[in-house]
N, C-alpha and C. Protein backbone atom coordinates (compact mmCIF):
# COMPACT_ATOMS: atom_id res chain seq x y z
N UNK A 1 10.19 -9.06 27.23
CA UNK A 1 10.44 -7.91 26.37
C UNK A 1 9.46 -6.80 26.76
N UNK A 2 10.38 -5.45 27.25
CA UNK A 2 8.94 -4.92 27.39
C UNK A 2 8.36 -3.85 26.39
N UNK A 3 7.78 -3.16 26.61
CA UNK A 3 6.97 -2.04 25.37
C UNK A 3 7.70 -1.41 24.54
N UNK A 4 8.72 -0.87 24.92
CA UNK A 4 9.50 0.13 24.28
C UNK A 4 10.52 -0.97 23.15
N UNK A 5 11.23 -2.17 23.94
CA UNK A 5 11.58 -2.82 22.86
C UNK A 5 10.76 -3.21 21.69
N UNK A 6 9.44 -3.67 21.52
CA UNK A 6 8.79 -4.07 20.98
C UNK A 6 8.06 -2.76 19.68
N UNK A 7 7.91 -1.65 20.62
CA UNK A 7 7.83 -0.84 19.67
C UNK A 7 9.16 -0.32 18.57
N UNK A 8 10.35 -0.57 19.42
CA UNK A 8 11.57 -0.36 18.41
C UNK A 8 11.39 -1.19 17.27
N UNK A 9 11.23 -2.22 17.91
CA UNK A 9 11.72 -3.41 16.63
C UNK A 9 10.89 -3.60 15.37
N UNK A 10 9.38 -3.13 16.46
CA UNK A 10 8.28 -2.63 15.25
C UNK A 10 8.99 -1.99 14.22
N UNK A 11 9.15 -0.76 14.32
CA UNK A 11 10.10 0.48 13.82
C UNK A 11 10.92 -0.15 12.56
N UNK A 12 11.86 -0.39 13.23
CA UNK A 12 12.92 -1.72 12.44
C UNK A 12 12.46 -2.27 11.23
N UNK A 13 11.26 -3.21 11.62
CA UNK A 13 10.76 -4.20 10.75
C UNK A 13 9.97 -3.24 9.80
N UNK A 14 9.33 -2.56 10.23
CA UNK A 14 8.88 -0.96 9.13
C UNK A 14 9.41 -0.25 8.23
N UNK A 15 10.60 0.20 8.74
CA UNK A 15 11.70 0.46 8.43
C UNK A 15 12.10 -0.29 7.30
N UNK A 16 12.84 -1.61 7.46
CA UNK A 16 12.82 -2.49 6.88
C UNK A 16 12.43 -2.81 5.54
N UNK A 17 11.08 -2.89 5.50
CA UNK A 17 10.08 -3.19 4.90
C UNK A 17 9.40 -2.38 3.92
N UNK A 18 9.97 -1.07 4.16
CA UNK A 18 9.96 0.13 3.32
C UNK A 18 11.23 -0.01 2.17
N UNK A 19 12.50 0.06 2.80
CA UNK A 19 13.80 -0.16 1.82
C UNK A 19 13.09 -1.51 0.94
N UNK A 20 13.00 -2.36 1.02
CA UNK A 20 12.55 -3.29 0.79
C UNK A 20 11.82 -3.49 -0.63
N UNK A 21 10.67 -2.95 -0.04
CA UNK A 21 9.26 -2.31 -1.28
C UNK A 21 10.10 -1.23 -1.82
N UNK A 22 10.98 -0.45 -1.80
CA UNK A 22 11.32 0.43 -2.82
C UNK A 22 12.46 0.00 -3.74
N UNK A 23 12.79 -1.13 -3.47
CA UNK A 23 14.31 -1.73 -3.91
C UNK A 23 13.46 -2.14 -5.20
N UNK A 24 12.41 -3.08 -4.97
CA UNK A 24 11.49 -4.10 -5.57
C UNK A 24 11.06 -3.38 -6.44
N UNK A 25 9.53 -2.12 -5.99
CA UNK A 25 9.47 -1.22 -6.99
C UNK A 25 10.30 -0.11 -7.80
N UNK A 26 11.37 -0.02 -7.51
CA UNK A 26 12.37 0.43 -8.53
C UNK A 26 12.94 -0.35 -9.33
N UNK A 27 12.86 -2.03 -9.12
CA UNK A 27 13.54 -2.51 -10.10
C UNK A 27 12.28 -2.91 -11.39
N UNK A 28 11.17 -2.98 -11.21
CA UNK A 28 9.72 -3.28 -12.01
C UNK A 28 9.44 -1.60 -12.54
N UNK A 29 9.32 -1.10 -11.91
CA UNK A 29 8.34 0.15 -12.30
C UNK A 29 9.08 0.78 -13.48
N UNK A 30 10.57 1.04 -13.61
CA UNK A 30 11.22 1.51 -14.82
C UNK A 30 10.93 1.42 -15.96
N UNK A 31 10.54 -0.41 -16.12
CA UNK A 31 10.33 -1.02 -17.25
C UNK A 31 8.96 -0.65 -17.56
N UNK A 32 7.96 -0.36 -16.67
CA UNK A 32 6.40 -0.48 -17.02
C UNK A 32 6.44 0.32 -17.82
N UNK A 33 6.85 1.77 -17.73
CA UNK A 33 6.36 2.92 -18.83
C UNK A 33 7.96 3.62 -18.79
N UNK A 34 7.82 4.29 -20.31
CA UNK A 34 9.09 5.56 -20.66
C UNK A 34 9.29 7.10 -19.18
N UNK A 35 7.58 7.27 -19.06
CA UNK A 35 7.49 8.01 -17.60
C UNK A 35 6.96 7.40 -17.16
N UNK A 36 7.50 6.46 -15.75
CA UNK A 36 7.31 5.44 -15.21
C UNK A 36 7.03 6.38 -13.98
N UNK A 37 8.03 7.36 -13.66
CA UNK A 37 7.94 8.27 -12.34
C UNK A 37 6.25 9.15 -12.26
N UNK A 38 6.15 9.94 -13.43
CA UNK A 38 4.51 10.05 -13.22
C UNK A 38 3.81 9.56 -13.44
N UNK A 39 3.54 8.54 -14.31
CA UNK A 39 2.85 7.32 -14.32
C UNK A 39 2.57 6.40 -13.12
N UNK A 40 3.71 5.92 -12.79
CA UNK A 40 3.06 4.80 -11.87
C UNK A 40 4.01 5.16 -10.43
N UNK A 41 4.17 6.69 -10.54
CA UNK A 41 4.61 6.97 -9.02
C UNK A 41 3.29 7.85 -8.38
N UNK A 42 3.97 9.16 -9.19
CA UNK A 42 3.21 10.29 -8.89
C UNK A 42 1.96 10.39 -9.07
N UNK A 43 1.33 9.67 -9.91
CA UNK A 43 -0.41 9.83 -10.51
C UNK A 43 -1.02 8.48 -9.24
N UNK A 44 -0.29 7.79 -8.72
CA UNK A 44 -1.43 6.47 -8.12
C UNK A 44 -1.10 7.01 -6.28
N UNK A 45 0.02 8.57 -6.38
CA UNK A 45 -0.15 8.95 -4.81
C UNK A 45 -1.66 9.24 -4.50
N UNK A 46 -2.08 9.47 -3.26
CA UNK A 46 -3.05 10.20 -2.92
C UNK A 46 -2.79 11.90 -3.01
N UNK A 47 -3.94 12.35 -2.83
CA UNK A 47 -3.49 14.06 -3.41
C UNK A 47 -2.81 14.46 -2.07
N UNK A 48 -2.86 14.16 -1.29
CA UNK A 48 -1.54 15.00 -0.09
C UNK A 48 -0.05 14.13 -0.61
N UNK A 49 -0.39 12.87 -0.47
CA UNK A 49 1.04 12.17 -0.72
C UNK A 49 1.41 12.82 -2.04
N UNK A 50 0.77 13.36 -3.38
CA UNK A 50 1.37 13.57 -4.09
C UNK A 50 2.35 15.16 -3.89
N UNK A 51 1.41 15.70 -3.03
CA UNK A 51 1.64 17.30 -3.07
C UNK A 51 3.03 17.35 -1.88
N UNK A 52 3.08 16.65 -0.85
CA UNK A 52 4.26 16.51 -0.49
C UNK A 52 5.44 16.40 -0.82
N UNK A 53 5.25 14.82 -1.77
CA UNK A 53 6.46 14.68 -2.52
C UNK A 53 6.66 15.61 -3.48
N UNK A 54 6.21 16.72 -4.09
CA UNK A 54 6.35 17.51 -5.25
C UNK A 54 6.98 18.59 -4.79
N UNK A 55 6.26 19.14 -3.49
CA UNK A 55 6.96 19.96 -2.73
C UNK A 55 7.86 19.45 -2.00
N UNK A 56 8.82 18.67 -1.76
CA UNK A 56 9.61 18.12 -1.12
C UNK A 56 10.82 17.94 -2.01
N UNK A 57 10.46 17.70 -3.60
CA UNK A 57 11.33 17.64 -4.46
C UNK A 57 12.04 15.79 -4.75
N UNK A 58 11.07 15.03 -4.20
CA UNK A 58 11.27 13.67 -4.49
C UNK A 58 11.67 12.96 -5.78
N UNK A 59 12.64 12.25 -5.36
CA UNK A 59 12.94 11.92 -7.17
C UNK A 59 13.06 10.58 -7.19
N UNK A 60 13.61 9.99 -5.43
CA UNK A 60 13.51 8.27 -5.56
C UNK A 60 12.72 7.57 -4.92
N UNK A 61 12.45 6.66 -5.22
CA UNK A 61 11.28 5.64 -4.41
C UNK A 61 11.56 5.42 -3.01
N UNK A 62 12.78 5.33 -2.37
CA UNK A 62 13.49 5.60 -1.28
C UNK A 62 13.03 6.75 -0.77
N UNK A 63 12.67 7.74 -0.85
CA UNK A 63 12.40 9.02 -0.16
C UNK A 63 10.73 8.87 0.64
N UNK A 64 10.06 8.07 -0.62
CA UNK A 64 8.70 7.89 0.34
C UNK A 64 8.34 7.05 1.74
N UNK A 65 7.36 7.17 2.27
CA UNK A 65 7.12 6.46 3.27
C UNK A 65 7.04 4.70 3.50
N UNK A 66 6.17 4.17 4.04
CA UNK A 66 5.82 2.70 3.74
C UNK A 66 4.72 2.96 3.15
N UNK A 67 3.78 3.63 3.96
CA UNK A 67 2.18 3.84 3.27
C UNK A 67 1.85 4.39 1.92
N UNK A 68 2.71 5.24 1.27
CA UNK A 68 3.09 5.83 0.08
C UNK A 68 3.36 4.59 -0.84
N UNK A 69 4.63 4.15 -0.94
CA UNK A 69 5.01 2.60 -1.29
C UNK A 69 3.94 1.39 -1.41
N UNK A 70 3.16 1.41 0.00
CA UNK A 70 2.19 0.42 -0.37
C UNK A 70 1.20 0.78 -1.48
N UNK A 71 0.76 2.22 -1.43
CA UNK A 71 -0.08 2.62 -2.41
C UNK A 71 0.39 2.22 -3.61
N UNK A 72 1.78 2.66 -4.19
CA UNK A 72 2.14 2.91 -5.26
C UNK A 72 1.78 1.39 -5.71
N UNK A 73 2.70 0.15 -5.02
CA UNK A 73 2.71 -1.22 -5.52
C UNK A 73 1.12 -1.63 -5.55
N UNK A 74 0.18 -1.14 -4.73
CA UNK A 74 -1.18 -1.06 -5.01
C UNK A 74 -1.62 -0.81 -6.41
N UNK A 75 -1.94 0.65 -6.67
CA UNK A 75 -2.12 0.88 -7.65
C UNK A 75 -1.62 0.74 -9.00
N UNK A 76 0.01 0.28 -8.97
CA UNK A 76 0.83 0.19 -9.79
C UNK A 76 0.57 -1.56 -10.48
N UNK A 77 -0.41 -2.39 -9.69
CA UNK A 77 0.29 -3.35 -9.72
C UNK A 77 -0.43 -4.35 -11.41
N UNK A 78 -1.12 -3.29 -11.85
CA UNK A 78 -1.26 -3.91 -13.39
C UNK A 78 -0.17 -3.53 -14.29
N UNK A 79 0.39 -2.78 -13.66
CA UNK A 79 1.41 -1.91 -15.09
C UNK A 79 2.49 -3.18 -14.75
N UNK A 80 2.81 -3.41 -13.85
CA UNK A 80 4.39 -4.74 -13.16
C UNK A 80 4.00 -5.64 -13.87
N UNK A 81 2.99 -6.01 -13.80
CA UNK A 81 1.96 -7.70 -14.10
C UNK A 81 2.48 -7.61 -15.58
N UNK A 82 2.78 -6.57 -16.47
CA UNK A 82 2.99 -6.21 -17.69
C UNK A 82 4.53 -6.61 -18.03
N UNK A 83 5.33 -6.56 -17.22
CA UNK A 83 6.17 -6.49 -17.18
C UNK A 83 7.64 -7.56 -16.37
N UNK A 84 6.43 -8.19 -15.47
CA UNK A 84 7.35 -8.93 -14.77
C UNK A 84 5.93 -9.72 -14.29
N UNK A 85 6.35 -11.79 -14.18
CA UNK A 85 5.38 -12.78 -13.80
C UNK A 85 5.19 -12.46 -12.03
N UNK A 86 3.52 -11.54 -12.42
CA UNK A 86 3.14 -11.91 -10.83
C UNK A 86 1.87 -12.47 -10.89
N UNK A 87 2.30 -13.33 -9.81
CA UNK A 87 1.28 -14.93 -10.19
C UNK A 87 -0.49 -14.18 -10.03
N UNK A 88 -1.24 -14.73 -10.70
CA UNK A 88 -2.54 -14.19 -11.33
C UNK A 88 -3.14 -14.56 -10.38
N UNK A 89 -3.10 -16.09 -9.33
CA UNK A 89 -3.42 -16.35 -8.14
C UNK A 89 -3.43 -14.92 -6.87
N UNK A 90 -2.29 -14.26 -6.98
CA UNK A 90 -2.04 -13.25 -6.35
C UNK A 90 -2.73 -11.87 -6.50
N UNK A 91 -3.32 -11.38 -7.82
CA UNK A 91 -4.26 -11.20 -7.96
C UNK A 91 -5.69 -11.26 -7.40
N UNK A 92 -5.89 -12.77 -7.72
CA UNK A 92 -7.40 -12.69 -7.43
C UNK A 92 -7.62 -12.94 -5.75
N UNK A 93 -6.70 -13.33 -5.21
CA UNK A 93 -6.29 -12.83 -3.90
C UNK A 93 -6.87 -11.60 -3.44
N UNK A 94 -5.94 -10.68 -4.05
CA UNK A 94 -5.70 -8.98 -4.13
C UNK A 94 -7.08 -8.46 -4.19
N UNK A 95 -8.04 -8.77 -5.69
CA UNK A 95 -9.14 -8.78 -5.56
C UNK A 95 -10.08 -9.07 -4.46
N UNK A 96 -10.08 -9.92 -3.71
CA UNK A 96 -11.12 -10.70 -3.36
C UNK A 96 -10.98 -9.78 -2.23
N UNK A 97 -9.90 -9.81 -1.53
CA UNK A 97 -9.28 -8.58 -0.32
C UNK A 97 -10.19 -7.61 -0.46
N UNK A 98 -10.11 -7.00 -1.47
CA UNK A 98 -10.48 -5.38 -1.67
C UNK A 98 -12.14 -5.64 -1.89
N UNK A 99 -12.55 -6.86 -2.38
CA UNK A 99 -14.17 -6.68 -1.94
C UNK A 99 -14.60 -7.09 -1.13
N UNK A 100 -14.04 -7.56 -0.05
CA UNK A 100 -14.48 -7.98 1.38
C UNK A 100 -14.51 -6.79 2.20
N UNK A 101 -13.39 -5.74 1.74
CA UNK A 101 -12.99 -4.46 2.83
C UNK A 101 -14.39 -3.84 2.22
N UNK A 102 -14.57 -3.36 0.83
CA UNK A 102 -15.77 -2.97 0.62
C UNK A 102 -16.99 -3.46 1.02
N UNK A 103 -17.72 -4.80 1.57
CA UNK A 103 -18.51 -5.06 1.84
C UNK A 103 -18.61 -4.91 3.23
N UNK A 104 -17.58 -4.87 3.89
CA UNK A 104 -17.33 -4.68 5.58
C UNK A 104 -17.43 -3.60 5.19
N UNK A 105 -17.01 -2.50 4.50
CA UNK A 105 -17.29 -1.07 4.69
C UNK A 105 -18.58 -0.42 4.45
N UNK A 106 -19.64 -0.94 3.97
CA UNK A 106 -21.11 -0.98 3.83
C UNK A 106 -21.80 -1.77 4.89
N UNK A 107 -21.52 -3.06 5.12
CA UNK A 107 -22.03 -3.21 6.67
C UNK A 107 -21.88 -2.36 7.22
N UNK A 108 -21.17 -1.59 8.19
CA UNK A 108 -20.73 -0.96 9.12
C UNK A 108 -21.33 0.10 9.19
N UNK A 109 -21.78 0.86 7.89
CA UNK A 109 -22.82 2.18 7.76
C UNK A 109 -23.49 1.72 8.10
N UNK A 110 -24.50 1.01 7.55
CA UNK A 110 -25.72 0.33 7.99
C UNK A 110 -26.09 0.61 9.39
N UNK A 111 -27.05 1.83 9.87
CA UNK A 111 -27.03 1.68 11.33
C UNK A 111 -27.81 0.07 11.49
N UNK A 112 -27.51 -0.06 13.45
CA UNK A 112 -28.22 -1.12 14.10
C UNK A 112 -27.55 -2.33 13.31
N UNK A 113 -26.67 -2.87 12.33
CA UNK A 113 -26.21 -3.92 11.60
C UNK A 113 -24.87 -4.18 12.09
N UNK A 114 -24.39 -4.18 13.21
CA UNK A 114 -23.05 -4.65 13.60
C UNK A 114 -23.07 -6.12 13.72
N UNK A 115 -22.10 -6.59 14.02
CA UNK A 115 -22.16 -8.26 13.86
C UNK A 115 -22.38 -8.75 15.18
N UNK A 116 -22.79 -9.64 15.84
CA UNK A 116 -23.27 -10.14 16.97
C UNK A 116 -22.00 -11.22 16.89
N UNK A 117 -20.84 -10.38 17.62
CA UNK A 117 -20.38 -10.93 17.89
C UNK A 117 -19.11 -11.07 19.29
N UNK A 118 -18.79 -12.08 19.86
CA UNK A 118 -18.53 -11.74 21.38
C UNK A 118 -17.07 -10.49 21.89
N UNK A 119 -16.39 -10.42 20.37
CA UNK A 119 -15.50 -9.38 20.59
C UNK A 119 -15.52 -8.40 20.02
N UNK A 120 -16.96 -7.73 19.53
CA UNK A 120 -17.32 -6.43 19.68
C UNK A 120 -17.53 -6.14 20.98
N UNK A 121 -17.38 -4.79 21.22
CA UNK A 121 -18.28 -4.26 22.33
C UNK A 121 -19.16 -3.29 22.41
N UNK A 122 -19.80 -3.28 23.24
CA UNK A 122 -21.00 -2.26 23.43
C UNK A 122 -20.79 -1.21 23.38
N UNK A 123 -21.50 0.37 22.15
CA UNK A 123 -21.17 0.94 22.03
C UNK A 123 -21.64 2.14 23.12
């Protein structure tokens, strides 16, 4: 297979994976709140993602990106938990994720503190 297929199919599976997450979060997010759209669309974008979609005139979950989508089910994902069984295991998962990225993200400032390890390389 060479590059170009592989990047298609990437595409595809992206693609994909977007319809996907918006099928999912449209069928949860309705129920979370009465304004479910600024609530747990528009308020958990980032401030460009929000200002796009506003200026763009977005109205379905379908219109956003993947990275948009991931945010939303990100940030969204106590209001669902409210609303529909997502396993609490999955959660503290979720958690544990997000303080490892934070502690790798404070190593890494740290001058001279990189990890000694054989697939870094020399900067």
């Amino acid at each position: 297979m060479d590059n170009d297929q592989i990047v298609s199919r990437m595409n595809s599976y992206l693609h994909t994976s977007a319809n996907v997450l918006a099928d999912w979060l449209g069928s949860l997010l309705p129920r979370a709140s009465d304004d479910w759209w600024e609530e747990c669309v528009l308020d958990k974008l980032s401030y460009n993602q929000r200002e796009m979609a506003i200026e763009r005139g977005f109205t379905e979950l379908g219109q956003f990106d993947l990275a948009a989508l991931l945010r939303i089910a990100d940030k969204s994902w106590y209001a669902m938990r409210n609303v529909a069984f997502l396993p609490t295991m999955l959660m503290y998962g979720k958690e544990a994720s997000n303080r490892k990225q934070e502690i790798d993200r404070q190593h890494y400032t740290i001058p001279n503190q990189r990890p000694k390890d054989k697939h870094c390389g020399k900067i």
